[in-house]
Protein backbone atom coordinates (compact mmCIF):
# COMPACT_ATOMS: atom_id res chain seq x y z
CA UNK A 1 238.77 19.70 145.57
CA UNK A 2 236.10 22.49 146.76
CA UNK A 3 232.59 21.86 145.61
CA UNK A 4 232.21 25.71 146.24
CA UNK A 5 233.05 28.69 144.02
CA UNK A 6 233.80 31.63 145.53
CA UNK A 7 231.07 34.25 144.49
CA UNK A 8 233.74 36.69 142.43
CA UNK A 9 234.84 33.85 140.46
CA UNK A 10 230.95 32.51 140.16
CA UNK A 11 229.97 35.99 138.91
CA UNK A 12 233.24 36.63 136.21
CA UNK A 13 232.05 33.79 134.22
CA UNK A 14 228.25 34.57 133.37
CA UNK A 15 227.98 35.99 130.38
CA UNK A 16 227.15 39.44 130.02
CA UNK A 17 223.44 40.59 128.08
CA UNK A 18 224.33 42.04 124.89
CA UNK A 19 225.01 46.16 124.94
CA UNK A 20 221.98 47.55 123.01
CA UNK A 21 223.41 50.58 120.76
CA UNK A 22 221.91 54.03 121.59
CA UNK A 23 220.30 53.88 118.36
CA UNK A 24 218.16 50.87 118.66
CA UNK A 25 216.34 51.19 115.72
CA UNK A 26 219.60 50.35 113.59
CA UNK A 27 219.51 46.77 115.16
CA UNK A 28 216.35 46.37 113.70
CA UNK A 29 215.24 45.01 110.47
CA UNK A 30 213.63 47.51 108.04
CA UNK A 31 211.57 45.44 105.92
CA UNK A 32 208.49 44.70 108.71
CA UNK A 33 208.34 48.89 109.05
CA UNK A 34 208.03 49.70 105.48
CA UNK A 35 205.42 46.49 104.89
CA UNK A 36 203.78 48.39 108.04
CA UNK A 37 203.63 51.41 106.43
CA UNK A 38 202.44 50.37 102.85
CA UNK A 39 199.93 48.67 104.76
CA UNK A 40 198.47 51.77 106.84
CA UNK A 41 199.38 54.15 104.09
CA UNK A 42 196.90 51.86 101.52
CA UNK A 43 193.90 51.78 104.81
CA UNK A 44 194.09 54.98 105.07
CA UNK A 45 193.81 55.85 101.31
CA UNK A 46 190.62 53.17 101.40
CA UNK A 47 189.20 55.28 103.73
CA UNK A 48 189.36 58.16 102.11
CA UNK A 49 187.72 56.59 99.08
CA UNK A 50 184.95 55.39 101.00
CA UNK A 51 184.63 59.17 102.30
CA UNK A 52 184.99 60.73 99.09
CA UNK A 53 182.26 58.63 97.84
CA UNK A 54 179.56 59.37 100.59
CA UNK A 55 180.95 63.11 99.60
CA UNK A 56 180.16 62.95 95.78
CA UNK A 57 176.70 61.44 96.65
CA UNK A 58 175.96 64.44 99.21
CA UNK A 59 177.18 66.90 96.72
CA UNK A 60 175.58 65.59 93.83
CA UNK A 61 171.97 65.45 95.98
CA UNK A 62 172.16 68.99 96.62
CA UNK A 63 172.94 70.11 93.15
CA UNK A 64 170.35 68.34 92.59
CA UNK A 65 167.60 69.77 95.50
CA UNK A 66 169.16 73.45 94.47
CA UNK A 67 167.65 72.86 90.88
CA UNK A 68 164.00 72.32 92.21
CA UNK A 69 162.37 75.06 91.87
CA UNK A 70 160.77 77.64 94.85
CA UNK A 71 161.99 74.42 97.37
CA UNK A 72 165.35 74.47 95.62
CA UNK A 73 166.08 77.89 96.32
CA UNK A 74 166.33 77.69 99.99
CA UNK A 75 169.27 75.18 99.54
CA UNK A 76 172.96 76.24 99.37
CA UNK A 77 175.79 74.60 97.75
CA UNK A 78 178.90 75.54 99.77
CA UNK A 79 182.39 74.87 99.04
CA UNK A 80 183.49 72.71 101.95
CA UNK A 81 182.22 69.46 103.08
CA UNK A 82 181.25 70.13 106.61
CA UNK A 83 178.99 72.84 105.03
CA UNK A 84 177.32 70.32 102.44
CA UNK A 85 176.41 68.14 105.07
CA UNK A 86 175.10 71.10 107.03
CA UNK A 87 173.29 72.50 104.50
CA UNK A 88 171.80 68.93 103.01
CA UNK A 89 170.91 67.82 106.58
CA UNK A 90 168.59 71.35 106.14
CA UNK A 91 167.06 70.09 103.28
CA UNK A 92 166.04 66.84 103.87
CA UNK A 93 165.32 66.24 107.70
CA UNK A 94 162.19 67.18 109.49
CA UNK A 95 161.13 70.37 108.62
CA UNK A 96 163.19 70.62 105.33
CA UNK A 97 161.29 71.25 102.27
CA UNK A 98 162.78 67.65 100.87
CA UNK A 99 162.12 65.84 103.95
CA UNK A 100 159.01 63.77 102.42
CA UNK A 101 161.41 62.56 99.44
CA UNK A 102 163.82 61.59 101.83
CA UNK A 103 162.32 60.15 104.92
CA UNK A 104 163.22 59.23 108.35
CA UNK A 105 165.84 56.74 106.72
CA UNK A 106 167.88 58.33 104.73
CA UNK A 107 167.98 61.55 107.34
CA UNK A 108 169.43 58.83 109.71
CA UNK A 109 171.88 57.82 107.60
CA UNK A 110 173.04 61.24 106.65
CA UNK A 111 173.15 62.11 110.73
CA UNK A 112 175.37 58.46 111.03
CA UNK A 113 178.09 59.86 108.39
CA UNK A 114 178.09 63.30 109.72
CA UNK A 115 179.42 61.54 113.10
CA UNK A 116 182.63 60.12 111.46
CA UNK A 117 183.52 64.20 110.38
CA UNK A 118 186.43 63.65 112.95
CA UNK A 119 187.44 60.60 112.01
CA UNK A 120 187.45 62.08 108.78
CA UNK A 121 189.24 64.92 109.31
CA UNK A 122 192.04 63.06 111.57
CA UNK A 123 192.35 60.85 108.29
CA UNK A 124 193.27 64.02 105.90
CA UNK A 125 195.27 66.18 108.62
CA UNK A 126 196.69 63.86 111.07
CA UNK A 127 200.14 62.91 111.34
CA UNK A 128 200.91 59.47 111.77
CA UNK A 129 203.81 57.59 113.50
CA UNK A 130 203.33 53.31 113.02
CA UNK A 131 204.71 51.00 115.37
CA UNK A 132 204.48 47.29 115.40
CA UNK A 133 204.05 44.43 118.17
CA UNK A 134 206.64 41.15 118.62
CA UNK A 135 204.02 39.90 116.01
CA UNK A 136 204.43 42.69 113.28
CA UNK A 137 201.07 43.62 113.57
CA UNK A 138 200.80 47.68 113.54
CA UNK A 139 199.37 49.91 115.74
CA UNK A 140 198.59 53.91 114.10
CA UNK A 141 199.00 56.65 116.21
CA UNK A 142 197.75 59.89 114.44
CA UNK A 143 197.89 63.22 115.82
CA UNK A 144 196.16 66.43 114.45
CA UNK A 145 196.40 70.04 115.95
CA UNK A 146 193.35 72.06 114.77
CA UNK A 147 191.79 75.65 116.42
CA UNK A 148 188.85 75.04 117.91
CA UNK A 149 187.50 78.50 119.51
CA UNK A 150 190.69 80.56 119.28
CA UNK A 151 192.49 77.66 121.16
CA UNK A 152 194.84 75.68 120.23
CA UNK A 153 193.68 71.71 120.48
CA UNK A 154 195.73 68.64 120.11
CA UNK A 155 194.14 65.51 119.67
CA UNK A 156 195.38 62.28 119.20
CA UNK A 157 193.52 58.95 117.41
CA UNK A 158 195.12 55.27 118.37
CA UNK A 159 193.77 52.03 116.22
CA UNK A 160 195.43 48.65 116.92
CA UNK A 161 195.26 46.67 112.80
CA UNK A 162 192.10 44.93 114.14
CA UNK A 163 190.37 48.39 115.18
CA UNK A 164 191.60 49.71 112.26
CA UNK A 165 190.47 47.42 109.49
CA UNK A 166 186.74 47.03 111.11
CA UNK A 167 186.39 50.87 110.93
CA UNK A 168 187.76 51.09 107.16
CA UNK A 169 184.43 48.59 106.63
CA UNK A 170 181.87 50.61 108.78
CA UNK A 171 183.05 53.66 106.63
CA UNK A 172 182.34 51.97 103.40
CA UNK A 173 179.15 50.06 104.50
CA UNK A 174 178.07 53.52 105.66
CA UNK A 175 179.22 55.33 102.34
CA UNK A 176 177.57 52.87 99.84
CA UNK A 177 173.93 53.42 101.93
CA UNK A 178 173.56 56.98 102.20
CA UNK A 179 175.01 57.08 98.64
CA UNK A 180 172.31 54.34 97.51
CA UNK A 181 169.85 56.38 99.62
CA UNK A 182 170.49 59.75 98.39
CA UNK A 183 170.76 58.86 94.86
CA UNK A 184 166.97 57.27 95.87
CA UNK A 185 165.86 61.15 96.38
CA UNK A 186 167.62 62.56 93.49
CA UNK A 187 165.76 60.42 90.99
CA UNK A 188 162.41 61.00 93.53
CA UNK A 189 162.60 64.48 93.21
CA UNK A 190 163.86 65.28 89.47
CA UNK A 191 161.20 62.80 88.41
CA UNK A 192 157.95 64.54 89.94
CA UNK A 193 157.33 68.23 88.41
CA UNK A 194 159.03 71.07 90.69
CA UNK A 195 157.09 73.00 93.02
C-alpha cells in the first residue's frame, strides 16, 4: 500500500466552493434590507422634524421682527428657507436693528444651524442606496446633484448607523435651542412698545 496520493487524484476529491449565482442578491435574505431601510427611512424623517422645527421657529421670529414697527420694516419674509435664515441672520446679528434683543447667543446659534443647510438639503434631495455589514448594521450612502454656478455638481454624503444616529441628536439639540432662543426674542420684542 502507497502512503502517497498522486496529486490528480489528491485534487479530484476536494470539494469544490459553492458557484455564487450572477445575481447575488437573490441568495440573500430580504428581511435584514427592508428592517435597514425602515430604519434609515424613519432617521431620516427624524431629521427632518428636527429641521422643520428650527424652521418654524426662524419663520415665526421674523414674522414677528417684520411687525415691529420702523425696525420691522427693514426685515423680509422670503419664501424659501435659505432666504429666512439670510434675512433673520440680518436682523438680529451685529449691526441688525434686533441685535440687542437677541444677543451674541442666540446669533451663534442661528450661525450653528445655518451650517447644517447641506446636510439639510442632502436630507430632502439626496438619493439614497443602504447597505449593511456581516453585522446588519447599515451604512447610507446619499447622493445629490445640484447647480452650483452654471455647473453641474455631484456630491455624495456617507454615515456609518453610529455617525448617523449622533448627528440625528446634534440636529435636534441644535433645533430645540435656537427655537427656545428665538422664541426668547419674540416675546422680548412684542412685549416692549415698537420703535
Amino acid at each position: 500500500m502507497n502512503a502517497f496520493v498522486p496529486i490528480a487524484e489528491a485534487c479530484s476529491t476536494v470539494a469544490e466552493p459553492p458557484k455564487i449565482a450572477a445575481d447575488a442578491a437573490m441568495l440573500l435574505p430580504a428581511a435584514p434590507f427592508h428592517a435597514a431601510n425602515a430604519q434609515v427611512n424613519e432617521w431620516r424623517g427624524r431629521c427632518l422634524d428636527a429641521f422643520t422645527r428650527g424652521e418654524t421657529a426662524v419663520t415665526e421670529c421674523l414674522s414677528a421682527l417684520s411687525g415691529l414697527g420702523e425696525r420691522g420694516k427693514s426685515v423680509k419674509l422670503p419664501l424659501l428657507i435659505g432666504q429666512r435664515l439670510d434675512s433673520l441672520s440680518a436682523a438680529i446679528c451685529a449691526g441688525g436693528p434686533f441685535a440687542a434683543e437677541a444677543g451674541k447667543a442666540t446669533a451663534a446659534t442661528l450661525e450653528e444651524y445655518r451650517g447644517h443647510a447641506g446636510f439639510r438639503n442632502m436630507l430632502c434631495h439626496g438619493t439614497s442606496k443602504v447597505t449593511l455589514d456581516s453585522r446588519a448594521r447599515w451604512t447610507l450612502i446619499l447622493r445629490q446633484v445640484a447647480l452650483r454656478g452654471g455647473a453641474l455638481c455631484r456630491e455624495t454624503l456617507v454615515l456609518d448607523e453610529t455617525e448617523a444616529q449622533a448627528l440625528r441628536e446634534q440636529i435636534a439639540r441644535l433645533s430645540q435651542r435656537l427655537a427656545s432662543q428665538l422664541g426668547q426674542v419674540s416675546a422680548r420684542v412684542t412685549a416692549t412698545p415698537t420703535a
